[in-house]
N, C-alpha and C. Protein backbone atom coordinates (compact mmCIF):
# COMPACT_ATOMS: atom_id res chain seq x y z
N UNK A 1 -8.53 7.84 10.85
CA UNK A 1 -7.55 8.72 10.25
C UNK A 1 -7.52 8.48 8.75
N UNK A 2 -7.12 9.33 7.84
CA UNK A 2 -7.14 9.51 6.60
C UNK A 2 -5.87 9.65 6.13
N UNK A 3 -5.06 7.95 5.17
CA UNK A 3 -4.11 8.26 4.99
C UNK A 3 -4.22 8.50 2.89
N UNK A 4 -3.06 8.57 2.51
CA UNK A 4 -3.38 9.03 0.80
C UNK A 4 -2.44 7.80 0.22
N UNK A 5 -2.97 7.21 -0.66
CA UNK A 5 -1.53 5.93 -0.50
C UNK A 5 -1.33 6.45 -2.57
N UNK A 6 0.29 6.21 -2.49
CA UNK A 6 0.68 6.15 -4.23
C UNK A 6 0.47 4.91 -4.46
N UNK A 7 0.42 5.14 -5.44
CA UNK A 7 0.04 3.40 -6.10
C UNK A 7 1.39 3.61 -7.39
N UNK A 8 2.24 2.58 -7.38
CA UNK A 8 3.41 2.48 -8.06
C UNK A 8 2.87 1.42 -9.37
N UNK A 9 3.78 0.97 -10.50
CA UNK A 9 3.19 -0.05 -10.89
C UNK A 9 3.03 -1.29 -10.40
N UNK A 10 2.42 -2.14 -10.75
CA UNK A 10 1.55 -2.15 -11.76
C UNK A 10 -0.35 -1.47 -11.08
N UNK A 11 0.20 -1.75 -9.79
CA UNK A 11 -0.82 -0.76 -9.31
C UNK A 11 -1.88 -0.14 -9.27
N UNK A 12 -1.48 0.99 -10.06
CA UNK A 12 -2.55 2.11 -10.48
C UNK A 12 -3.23 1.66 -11.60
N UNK A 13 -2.39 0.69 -12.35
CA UNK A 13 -3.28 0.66 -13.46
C UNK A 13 -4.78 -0.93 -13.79
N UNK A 14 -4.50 -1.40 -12.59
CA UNK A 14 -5.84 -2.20 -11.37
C UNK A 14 -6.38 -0.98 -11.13
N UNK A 15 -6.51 -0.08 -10.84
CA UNK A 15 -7.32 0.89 -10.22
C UNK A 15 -7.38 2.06 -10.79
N UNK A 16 -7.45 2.16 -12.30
CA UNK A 16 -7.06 3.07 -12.87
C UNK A 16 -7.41 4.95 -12.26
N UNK A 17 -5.93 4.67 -11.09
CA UNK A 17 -5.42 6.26 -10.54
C UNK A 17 -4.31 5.64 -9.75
N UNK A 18 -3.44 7.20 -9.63
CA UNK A 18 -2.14 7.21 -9.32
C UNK A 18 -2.35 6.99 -7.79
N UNK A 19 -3.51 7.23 -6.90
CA UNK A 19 -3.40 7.55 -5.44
C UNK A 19 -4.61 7.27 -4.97
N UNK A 20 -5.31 6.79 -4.02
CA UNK A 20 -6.61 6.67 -2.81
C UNK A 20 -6.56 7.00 -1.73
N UNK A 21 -7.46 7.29 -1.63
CA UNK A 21 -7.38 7.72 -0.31
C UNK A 21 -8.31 7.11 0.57
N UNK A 22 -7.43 6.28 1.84
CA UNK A 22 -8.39 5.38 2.88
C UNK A 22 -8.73 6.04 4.33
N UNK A 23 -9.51 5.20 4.91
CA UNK A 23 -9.96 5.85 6.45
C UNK A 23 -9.27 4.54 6.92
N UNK A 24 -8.97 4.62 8.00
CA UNK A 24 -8.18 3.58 8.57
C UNK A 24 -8.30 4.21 10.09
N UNK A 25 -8.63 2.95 11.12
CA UNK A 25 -8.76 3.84 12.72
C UNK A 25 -7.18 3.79 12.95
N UNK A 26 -7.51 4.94 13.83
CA UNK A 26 -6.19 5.33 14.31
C UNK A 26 -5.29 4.32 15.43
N UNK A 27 -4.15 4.28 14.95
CA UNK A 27 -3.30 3.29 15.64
C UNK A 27 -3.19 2.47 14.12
N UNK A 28 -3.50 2.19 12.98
CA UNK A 28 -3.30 1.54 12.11
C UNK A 28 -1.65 1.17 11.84
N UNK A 29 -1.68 0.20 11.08
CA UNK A 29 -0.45 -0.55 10.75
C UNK A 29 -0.01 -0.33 9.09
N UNK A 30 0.81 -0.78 8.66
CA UNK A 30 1.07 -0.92 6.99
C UNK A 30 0.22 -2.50 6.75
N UNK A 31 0.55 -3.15 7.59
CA UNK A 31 -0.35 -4.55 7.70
C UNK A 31 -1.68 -4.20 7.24
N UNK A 32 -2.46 -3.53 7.99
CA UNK A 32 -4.38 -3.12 7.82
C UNK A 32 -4.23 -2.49 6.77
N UNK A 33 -3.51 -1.42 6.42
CA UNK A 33 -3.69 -0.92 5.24
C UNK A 33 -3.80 -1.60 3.92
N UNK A 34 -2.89 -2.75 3.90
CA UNK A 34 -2.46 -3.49 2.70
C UNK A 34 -3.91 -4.50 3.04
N UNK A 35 -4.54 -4.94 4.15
CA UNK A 35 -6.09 -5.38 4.51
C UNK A 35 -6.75 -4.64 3.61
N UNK A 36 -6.88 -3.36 3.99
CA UNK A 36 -7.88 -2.46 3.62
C UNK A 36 -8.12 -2.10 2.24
N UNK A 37 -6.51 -1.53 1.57
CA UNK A 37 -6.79 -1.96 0.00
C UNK A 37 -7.14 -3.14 -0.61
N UNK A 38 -7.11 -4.54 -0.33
CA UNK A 38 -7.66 -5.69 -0.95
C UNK A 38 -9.23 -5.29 -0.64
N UNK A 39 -9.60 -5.29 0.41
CA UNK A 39 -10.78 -5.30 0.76
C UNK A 39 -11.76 -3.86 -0.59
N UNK A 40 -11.24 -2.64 -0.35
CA UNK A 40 -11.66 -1.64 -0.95
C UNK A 40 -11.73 -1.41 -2.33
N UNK A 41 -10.06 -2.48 -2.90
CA UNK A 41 -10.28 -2.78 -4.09
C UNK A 41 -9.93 -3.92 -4.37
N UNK A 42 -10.81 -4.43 -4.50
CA UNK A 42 -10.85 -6.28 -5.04
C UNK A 42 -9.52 -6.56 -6.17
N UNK A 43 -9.66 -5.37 -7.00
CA UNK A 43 -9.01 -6.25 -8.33
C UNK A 43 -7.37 -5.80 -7.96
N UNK A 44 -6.82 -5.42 -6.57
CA UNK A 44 -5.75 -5.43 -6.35
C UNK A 44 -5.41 -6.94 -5.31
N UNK A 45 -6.22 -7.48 -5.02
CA UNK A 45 -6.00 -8.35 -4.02
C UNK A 45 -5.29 -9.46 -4.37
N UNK A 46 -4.91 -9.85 -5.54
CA UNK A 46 -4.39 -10.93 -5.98
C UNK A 46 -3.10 -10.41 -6.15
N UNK A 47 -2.58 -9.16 -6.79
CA UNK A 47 -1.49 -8.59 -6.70
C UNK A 47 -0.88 -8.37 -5.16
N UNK A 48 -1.74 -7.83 -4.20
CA UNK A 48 -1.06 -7.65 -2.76
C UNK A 48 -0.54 -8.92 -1.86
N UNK A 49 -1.24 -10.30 -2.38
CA UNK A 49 -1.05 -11.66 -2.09
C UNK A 49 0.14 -12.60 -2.86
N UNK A 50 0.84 -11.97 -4.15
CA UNK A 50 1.32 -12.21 -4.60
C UNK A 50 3.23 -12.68 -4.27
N UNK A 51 3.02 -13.92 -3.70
CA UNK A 51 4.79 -13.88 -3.15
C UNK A 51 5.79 -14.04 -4.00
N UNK A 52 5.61 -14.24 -5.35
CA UNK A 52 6.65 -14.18 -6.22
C UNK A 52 6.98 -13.07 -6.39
N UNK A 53 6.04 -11.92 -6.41
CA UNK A 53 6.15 -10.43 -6.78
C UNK A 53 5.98 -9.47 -5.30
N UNK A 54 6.91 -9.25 -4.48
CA UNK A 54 6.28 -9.38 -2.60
C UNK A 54 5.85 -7.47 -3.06
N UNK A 55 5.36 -6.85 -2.63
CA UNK A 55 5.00 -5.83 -2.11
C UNK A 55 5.46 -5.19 -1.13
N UNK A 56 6.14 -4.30 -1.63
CA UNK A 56 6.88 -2.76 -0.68
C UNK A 56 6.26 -1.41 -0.41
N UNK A 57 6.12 -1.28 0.97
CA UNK A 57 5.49 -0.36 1.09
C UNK A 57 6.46 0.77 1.46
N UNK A 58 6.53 2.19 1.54
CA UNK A 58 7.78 2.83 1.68
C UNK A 58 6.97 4.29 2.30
N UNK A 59 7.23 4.32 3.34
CA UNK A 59 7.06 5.89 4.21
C UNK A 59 7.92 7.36 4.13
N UNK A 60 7.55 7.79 3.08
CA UNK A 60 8.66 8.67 2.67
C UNK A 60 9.86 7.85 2.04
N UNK A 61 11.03 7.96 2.18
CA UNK A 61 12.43 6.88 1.78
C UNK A 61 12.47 5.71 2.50
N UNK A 62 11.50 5.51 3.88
CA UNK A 62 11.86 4.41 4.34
C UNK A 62 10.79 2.91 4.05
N UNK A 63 11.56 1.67 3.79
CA UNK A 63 10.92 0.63 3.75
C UNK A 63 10.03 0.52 5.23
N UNK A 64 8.55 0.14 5.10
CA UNK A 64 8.01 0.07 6.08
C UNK A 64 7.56 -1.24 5.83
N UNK A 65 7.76 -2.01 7.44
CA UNK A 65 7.32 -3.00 7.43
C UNK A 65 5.99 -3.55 7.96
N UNK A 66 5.07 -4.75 8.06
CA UNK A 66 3.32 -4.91 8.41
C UNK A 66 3.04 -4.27 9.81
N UNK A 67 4.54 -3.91 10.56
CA UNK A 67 4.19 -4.08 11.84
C UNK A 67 4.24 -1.94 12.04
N UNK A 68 4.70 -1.57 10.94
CA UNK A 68 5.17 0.20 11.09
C UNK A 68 3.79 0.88 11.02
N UNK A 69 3.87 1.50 12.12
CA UNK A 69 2.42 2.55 12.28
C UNK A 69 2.43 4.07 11.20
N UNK A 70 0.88 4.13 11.16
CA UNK A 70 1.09 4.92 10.15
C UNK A 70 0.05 6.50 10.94
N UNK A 71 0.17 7.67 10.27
CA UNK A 71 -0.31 8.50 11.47
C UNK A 71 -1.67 9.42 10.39
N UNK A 72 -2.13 9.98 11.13
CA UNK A 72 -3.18 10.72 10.44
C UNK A 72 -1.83 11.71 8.80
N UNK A 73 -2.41 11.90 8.36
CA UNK A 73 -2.08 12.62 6.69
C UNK A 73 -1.19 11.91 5.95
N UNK A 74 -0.31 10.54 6.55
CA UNK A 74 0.59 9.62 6.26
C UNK A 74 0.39 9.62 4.37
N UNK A 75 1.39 9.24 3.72
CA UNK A 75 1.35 9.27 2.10
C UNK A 75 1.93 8.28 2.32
N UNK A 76 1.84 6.94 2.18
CA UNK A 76 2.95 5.69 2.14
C UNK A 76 2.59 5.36 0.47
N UNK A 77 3.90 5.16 -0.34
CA UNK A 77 4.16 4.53 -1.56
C UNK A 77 3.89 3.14 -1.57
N UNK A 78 2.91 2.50 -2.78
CA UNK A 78 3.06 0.93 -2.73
C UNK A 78 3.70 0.76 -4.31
N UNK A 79 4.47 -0.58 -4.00
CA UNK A 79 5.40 -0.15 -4.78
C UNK A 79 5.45 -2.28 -4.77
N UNK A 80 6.17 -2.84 -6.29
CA UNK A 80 6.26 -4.29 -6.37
C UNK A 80 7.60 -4.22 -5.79
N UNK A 81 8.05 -4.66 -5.00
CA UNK A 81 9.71 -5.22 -4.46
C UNK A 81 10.77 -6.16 -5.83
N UNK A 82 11.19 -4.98 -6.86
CA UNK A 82 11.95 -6.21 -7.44
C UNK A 82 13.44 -5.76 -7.83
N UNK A 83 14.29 -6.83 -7.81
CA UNK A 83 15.53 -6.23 -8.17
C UNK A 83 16.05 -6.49 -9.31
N UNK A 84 16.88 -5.44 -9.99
CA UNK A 84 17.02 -5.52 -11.67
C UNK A 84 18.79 -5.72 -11.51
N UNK A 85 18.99 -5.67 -12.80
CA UNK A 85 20.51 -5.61 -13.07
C UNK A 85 20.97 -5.26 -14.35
């Protein structure tokens, strides 16, 4: 299945573009996906591993977690998890 992922900051600019688009077999997770971009693009992998800075992935408005399935045309946002004030 072919999902389209946003790339939020700092993101896109490791990969200089706003969006990719992966093949992922069907039944996939947010887990494989966040696999699949390290794997597809190396120079994000240190950012997706990063626990000071955790990584949010978001399905439409909702926070999705490693275990949330994702479906054929899926757009999930990746996005750094941080809170301001």
């Amino acid at each position: 299945m072919r999902v389209t992922v946003a790339l939020g900051e700092p993101f896109w600019r490791q990969v200089n573009a706003r969006e990719v688009a992966l093949e992922l077999p069907a039944g996939a997770t947010v887990g494989l996906l966040l696999d699949a971009l390290a794997r597809s693009y190396p120079e994000l992998k240190q950012a997706l591993q990063d626990e000071d800075l955790p990584t949010a992935v978001f399905l439409g408005d909702q926070l999705a977690g490693p275990a949330s399935p994702l479906g054929e045309g899926d757009r999930p946002t990746l996005l750094w998890a941080l809170a301001g004030g």
